[in-house]
C-alpha atoms as a PDB file:
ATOM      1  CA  UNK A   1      68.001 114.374 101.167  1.00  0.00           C
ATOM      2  CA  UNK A   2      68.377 113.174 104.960  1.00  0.00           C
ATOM      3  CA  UNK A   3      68.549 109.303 106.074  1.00  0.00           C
ATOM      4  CA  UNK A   4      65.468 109.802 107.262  1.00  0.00           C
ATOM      5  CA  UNK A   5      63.357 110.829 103.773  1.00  0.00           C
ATOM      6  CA  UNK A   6      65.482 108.365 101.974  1.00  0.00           C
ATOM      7  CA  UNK A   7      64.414 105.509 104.657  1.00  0.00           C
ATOM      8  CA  UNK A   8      60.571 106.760 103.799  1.00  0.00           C
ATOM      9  CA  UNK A   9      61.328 106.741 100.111  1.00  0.00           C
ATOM     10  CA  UNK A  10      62.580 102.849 100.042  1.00  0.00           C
ATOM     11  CA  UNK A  11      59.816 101.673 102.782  1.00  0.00           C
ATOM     12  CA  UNK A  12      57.427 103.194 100.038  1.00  0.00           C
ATOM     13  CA  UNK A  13      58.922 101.723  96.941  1.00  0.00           C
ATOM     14  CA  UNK A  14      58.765  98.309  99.089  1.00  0.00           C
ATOM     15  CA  UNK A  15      55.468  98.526 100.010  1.00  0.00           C
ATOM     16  CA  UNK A  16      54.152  99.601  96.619  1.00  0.00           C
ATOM     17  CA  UNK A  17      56.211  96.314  95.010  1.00  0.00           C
ATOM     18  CA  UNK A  18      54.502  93.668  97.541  1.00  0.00           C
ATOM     19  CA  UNK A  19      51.069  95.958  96.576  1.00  0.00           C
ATOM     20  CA  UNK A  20      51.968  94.823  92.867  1.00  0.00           C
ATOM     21  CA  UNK A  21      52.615  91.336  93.645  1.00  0.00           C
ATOM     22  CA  UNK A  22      50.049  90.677  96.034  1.00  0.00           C
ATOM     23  CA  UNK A  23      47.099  92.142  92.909  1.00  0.00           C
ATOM     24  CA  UNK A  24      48.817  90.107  90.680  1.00  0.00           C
ATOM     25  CA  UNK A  25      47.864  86.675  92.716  1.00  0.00           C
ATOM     26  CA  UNK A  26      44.802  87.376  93.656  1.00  0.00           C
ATOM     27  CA  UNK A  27      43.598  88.417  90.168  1.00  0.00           C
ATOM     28  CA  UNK A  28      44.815  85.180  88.826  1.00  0.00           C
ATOM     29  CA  UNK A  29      47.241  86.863  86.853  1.00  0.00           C
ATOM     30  CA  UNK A  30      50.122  84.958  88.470  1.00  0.00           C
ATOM     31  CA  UNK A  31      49.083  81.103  89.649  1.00  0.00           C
ATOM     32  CA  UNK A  32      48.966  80.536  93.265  1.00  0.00           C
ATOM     33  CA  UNK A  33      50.861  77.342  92.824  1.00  0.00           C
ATOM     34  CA  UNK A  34      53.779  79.576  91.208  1.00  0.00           C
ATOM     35  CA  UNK A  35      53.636  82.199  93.420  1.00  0.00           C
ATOM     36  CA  UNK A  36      51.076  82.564  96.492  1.00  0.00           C
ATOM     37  CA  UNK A  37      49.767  86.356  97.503  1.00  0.00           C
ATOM     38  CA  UNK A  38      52.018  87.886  99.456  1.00  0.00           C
ATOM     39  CA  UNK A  39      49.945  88.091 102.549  1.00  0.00           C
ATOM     40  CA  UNK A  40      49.922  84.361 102.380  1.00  0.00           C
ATOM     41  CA  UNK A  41      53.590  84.489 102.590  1.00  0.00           C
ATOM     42  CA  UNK A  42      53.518  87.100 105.206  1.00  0.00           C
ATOM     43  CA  UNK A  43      51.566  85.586 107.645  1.00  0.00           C
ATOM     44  CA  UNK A  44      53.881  82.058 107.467  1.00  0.00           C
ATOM     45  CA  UNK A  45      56.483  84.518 107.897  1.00  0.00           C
ATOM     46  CA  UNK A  46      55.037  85.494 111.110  1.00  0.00           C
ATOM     47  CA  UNK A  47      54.270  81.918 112.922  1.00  0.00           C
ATOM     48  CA  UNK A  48      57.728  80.474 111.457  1.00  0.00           C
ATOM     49  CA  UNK A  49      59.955  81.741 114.454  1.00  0.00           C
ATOM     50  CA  UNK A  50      57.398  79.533 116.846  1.00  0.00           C
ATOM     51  CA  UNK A  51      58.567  76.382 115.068  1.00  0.00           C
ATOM     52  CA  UNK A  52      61.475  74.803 117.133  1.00  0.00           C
ATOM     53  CA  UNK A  53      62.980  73.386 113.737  1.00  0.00           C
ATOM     54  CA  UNK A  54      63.388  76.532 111.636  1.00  0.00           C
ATOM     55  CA  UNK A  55      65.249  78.599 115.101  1.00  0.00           C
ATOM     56  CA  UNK A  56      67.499  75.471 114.997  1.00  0.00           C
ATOM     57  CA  UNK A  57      67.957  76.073 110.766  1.00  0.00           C
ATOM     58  CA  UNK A  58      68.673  79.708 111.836  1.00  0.00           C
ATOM     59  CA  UNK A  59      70.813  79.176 114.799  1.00  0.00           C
ATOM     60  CA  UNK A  60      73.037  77.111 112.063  1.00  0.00           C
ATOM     61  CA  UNK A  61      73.132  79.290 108.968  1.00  0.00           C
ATOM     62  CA  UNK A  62      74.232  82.200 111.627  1.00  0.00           C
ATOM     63  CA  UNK A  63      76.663  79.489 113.402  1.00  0.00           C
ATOM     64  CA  UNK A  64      78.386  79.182 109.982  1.00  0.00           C
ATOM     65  CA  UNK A  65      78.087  83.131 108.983  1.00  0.00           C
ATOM     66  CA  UNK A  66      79.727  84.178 112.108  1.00  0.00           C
ATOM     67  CA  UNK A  67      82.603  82.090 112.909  1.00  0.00           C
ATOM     68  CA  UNK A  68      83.496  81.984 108.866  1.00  0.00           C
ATOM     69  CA  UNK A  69      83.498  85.887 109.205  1.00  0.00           C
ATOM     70  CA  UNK A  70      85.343  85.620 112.242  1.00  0.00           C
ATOM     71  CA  UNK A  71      88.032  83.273 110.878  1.00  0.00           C
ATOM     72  CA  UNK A  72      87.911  85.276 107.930  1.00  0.00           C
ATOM     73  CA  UNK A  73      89.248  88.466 109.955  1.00  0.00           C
ATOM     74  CA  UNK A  74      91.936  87.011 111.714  1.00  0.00           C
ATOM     75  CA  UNK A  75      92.956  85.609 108.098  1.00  0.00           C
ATOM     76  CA  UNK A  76      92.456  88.363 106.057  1.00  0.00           C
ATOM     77  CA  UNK A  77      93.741  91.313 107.979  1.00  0.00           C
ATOM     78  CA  UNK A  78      97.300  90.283 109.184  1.00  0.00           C
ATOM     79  CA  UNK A  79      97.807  89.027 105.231  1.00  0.00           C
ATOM     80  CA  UNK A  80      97.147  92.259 104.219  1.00  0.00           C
ATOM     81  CA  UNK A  81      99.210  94.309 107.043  1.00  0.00           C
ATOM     82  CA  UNK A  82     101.805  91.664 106.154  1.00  0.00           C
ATOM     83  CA  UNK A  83     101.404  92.268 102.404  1.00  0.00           C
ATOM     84  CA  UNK A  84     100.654  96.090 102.288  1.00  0.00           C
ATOM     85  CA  UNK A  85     104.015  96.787 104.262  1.00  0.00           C
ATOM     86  CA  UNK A  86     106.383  94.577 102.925  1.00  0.00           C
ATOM     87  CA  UNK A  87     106.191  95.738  98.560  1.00  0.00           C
ATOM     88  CA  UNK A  88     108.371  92.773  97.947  1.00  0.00           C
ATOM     89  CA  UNK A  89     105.778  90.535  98.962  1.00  0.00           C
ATOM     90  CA  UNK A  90     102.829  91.939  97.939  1.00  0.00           C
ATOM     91  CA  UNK A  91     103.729  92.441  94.038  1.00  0.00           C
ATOM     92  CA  UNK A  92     105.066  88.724  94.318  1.00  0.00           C
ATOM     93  CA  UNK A  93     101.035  87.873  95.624  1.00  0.00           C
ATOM     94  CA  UNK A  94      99.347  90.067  94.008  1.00  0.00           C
ATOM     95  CA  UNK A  95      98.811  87.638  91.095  1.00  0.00           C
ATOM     96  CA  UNK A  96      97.447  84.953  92.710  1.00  0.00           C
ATOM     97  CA  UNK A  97      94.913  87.013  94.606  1.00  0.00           C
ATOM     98  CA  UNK A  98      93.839  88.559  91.259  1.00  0.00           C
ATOM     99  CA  UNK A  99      93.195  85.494  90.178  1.00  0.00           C
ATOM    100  CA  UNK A 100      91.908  83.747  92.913  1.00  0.00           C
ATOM    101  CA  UNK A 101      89.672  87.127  94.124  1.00  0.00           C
ATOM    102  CA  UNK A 102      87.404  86.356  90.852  1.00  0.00           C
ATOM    103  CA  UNK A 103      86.404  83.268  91.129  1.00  0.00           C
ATOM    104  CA  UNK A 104      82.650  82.617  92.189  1.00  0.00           C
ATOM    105  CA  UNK A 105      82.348  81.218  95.866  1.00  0.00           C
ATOM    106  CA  UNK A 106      79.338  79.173  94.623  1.00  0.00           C
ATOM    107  CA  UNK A 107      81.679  77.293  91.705  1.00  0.00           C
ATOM    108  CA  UNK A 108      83.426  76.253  94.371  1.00  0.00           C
ATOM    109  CA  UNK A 109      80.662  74.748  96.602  1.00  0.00           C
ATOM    110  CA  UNK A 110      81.577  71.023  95.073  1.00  0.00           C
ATOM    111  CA  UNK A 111      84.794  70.875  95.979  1.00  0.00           C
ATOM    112  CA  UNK A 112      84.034  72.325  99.176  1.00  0.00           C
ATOM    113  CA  UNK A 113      81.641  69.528  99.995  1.00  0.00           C
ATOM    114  CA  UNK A 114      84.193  66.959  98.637  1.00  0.00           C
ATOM    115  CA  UNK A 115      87.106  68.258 100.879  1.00  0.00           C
ATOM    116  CA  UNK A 116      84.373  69.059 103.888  1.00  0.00           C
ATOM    117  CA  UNK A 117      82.281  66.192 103.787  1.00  0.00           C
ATOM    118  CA  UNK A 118      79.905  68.331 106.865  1.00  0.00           C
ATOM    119  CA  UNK A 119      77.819  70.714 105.486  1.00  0.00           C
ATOM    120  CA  UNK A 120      78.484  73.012 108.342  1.00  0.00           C
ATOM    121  CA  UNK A 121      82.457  72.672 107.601  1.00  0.00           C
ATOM    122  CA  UNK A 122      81.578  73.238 103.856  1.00  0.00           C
ATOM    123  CA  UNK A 123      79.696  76.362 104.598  1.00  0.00           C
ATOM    124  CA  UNK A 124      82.232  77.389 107.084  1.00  0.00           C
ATOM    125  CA  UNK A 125      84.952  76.893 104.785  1.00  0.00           C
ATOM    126  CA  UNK A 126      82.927  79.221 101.888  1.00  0.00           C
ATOM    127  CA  UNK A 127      82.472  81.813 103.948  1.00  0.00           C
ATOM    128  CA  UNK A 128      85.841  82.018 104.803  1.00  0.00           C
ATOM    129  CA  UNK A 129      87.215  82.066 101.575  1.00  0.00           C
ATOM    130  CA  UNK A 130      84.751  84.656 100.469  1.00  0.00           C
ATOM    131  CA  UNK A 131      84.901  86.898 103.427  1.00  0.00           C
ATOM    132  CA  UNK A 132      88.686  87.031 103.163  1.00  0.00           C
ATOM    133  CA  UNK A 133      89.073  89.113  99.992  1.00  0.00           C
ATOM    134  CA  UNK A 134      87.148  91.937 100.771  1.00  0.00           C
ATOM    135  CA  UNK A 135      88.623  92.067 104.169  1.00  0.00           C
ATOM    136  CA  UNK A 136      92.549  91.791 102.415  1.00  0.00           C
ATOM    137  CA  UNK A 137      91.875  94.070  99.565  1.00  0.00           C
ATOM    138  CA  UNK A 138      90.361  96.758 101.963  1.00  0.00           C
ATOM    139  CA  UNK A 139      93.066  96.415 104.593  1.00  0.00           C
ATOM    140  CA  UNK A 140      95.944  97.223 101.560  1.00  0.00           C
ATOM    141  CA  UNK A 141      93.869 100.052 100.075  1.00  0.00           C
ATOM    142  CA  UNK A 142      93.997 101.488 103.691  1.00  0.00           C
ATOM    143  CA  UNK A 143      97.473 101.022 103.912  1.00  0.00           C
ATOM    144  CA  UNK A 144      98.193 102.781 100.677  1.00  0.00           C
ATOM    145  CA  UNK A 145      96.121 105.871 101.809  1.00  0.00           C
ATOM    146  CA  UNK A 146      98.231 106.169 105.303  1.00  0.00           C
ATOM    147  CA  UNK A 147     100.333 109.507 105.922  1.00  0.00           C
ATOM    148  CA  UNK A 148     104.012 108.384 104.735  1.00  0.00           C
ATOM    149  CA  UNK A 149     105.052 112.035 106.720  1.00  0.00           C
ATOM    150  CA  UNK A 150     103.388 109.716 110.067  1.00  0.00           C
ATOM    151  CA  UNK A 151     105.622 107.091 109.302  1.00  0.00           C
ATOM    152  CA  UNK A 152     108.272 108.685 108.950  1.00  0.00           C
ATOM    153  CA  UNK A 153     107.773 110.673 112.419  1.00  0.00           C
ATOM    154  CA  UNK A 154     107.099 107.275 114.125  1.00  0.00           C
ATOM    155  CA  UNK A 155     110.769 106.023 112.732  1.00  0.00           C
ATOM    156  CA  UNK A 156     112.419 108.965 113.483  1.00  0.00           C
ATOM    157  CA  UNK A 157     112.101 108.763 116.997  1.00  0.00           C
ATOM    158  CA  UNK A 158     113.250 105.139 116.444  1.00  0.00           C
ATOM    159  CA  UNK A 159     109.960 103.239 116.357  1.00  0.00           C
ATOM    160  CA  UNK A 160     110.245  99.855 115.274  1.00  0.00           C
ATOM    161  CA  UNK A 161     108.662  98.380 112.072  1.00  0.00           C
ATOM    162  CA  UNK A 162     105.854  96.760 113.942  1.00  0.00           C
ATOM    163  CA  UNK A 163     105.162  99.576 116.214  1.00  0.00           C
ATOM    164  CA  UNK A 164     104.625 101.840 112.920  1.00  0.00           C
ATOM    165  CA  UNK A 165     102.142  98.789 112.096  1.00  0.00           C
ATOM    166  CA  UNK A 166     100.603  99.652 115.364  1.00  0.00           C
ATOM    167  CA  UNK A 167     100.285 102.877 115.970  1.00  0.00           C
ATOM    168  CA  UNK A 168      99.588 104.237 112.606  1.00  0.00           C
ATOM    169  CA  UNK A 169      99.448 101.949 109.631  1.00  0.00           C
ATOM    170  CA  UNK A 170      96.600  99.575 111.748  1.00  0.00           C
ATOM    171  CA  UNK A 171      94.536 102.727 112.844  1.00  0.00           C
ATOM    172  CA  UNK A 172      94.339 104.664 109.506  1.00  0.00           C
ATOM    173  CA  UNK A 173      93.538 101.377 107.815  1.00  0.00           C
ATOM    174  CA  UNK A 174      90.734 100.407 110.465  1.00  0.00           C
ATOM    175  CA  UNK A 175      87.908 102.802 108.747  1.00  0.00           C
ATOM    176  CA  UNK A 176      88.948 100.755 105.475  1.00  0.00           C
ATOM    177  CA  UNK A 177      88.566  97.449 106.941  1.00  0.00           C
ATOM    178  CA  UNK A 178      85.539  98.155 108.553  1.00  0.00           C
ATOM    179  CA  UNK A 179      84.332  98.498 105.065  1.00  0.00           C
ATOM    180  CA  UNK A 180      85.247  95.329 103.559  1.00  0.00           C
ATOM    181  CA  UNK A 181      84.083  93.728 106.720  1.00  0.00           C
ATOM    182  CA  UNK A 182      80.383  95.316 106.118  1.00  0.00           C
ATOM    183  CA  UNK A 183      80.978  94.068 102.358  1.00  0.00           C
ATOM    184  CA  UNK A 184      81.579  90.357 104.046  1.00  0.00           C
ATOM    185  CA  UNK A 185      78.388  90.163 105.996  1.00  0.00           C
ATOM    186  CA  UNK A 186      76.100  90.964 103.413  1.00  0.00           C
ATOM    187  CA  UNK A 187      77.599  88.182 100.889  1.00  0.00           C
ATOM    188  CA  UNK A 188      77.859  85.642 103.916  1.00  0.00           C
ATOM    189  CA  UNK A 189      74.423  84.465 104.260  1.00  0.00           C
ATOM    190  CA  UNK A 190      74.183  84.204 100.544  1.00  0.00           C
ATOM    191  CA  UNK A 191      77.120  81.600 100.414  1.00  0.00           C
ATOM    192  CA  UNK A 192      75.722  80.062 103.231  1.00  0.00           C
ATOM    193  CA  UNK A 193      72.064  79.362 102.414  1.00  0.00           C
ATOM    194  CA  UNK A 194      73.582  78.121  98.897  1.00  0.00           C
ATOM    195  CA  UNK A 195      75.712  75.502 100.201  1.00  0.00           C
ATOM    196  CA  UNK A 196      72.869  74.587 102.572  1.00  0.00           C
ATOM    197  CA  UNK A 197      70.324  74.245  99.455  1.00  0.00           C
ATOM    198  CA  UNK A 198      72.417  71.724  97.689  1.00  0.00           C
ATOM    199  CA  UNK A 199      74.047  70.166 101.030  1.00  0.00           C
ATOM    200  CA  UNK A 200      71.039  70.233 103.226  1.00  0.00           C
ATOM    201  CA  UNK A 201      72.545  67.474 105.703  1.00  0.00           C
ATOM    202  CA  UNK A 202      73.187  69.856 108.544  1.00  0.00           C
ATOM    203  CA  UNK A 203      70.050  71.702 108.356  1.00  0.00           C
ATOM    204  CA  UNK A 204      69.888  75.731 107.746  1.00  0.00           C
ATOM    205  CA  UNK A 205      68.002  78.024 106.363  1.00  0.00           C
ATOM    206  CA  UNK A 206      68.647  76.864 102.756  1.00  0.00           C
ATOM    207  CA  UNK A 207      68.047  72.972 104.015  1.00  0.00           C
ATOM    208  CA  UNK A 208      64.430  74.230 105.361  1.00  0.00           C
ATOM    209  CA  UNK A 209      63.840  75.775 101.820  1.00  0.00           C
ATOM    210  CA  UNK A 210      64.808  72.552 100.302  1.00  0.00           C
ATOM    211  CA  UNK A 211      62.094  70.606 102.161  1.00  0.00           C
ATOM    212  CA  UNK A 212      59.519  72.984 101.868  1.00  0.00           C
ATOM    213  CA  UNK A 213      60.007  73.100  98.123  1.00  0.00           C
ATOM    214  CA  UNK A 214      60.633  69.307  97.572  1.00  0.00           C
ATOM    215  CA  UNK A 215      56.852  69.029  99.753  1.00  0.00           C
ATOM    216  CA  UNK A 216      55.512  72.021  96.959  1.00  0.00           C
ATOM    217  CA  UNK A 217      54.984  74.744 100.134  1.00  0.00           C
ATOM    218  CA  UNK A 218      55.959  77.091  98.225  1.00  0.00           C
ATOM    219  CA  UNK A 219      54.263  79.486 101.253  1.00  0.00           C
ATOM    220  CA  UNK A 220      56.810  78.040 103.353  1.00  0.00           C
ATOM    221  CA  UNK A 221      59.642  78.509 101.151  1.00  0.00           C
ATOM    222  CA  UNK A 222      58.983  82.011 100.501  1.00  0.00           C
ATOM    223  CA  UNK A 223      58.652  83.044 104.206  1.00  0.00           C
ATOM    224  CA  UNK A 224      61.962  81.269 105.024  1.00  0.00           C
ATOM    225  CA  UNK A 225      63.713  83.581 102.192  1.00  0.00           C
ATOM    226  CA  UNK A 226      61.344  86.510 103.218  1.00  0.00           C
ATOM    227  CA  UNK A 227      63.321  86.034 106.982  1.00  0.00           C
ATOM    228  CA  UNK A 228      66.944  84.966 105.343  1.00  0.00           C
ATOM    229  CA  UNK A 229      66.286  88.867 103.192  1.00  0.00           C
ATOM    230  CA  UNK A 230      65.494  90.154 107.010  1.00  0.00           C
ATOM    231  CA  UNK A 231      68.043  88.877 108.301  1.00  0.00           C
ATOM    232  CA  UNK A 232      70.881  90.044 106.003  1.00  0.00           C
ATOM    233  CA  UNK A 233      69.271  93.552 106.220  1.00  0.00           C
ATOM    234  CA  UNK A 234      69.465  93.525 110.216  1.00  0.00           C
ATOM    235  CA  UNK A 235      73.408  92.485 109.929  1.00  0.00           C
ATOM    236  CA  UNK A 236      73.855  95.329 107.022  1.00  0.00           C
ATOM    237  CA  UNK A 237      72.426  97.993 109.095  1.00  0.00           C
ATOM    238  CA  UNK A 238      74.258  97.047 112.344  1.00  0.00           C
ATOM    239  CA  UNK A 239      77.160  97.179 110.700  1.00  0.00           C
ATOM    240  CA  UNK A 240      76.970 100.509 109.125  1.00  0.00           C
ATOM    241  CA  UNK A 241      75.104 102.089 111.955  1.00  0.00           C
ATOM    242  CA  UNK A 242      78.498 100.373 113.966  1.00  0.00           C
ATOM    243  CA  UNK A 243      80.878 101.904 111.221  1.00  0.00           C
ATOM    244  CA  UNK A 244      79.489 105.436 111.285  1.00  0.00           C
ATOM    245  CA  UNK A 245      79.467 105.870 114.667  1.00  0.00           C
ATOM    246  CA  UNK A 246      83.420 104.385 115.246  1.00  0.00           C
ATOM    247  CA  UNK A 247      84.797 105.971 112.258  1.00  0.00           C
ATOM    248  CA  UNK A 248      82.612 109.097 112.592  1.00  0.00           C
ATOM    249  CA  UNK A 249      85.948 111.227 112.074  1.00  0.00           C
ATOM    250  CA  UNK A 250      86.753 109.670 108.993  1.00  0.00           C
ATOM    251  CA  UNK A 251      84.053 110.092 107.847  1.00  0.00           C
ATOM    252  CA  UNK A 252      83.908 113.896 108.330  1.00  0.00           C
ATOM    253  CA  UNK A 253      87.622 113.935 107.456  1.00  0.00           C
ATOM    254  CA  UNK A 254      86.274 112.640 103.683  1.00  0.00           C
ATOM    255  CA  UNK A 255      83.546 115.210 103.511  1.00  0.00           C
ATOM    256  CA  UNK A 256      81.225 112.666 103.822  1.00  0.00           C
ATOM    257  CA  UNK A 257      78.090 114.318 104.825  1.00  0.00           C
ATOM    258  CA  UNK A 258      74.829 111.729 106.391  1.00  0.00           C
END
């Protein structure tokens, strides 16, 4: 089955769910007040971008998403080159991140907002932590799949440790980290809107939610999450459509077929 027929199936299945729901409230069947039709929700969804405050909620959730992310890379990655070619080091950590890897991001939204007393820092912070083990625990399963007959080449001709880092280790990892960094961006805005539901202070997606459902539009509410659910799937996309086309010889090299 191509992308193509599988992209048809899931728009169908989609459409055929909101077809479901939207029969179900207008036949009474589910209260309005608990859940309004669909095309109710659809057509807020459409006028919400016009509103000046919920850009500025979106501007902030994605403020949050992308420099956590961000800060998250340049982290995550150089702990696990660091970790995945010293063995020493990495059975001595190896511990802690198993049990630190486990851990919910949302339990730790409290003491985030006690040591981060911003909301945006608080966020921030979240993201960060969860962004990081994907990214670390990708970048050392790439570095266990990477030719030991190209490292050994690379010293031979008396290549330094770091320039075996470089020009091997780093490059047969990349494909690897790419994939834990597409992992990272679609839990992201999920940590984010959650801090920004129970910290609302510094606005965001999650704070508009809060107000909307705290003044019972539930219309309102909906639409925001119908554009956060948007919004993740736009970021998911570009980064696979981003990681098939740089890594397109992996891929092939895998017998992964589209």
């Amino acid at each position: 089955m191509t992308r193509f027929e599988r992209g048809i199936l899931g728009a169908l299945g989609v459409l055929g769910f909101l077809a479901i729901v939207e029969v179900a409230g207008r036949t009474g069947l589910i209260p309005a007040a608990v859940l309004p039709p669909v095309s109710q929700v659809l057509a807020v969804a459409a006028v919400l971008p016009l509103e000046e405050q919920f850009r500025s909620d979106v501007l902030a959730t994605l403020e949050a998403c992308l420099s956590g992310l961000v800060i998250a890379a340049l982290v995550a990655v150089p702990a696990g080159l660091l970790l995945g070619t010293v063995p020493f080091l990495e059975r001595s950590v190896r511990p802690l991140v198993e049990f630190l890897r486990p851990i919910p991001s949302v339990s730790l939204i409290p003491l985030a907002m006690f040591l981060f007393p911003a909301s945006q820092d608080a966020k921030t912070a979240l993201v960060v932590y969860t962004c990081s083990w994907p990214l670390l625990i990708n970048t050392l399963y790439g570095l266990s799949d990477v030719d030991p007959l190209a490292k050994d080449t690379l010293r031979s001709f008396g290549f330094g440790p770091l320039a075996v880092v470089w020009r091997v280790s780093l490059p047969s990892a990349a494909p690897f980290i790419a994939t834990g960094a597409r992992i990272s961006v679609s839990v992201t805005l999920i940590v984010a809107v959650s801090v920004e539901l129970l910290a609302p202070g510094d606005g965001g997606i999650g704070a508009f939610q809060s107000l909307a459902g705290s003044a019972a539009r539930i219309d309102r509410m909906l639409a925001a999450t119908v554009w956060a659910g948007l919004i993740g799937l736009a970021a998911n996309l570009l980064f696979t459509a981003a990681e098939r086309r740089l890594f397109r010889w992996h891929r092939e090299s895998a017998g992964v077929t589209s």
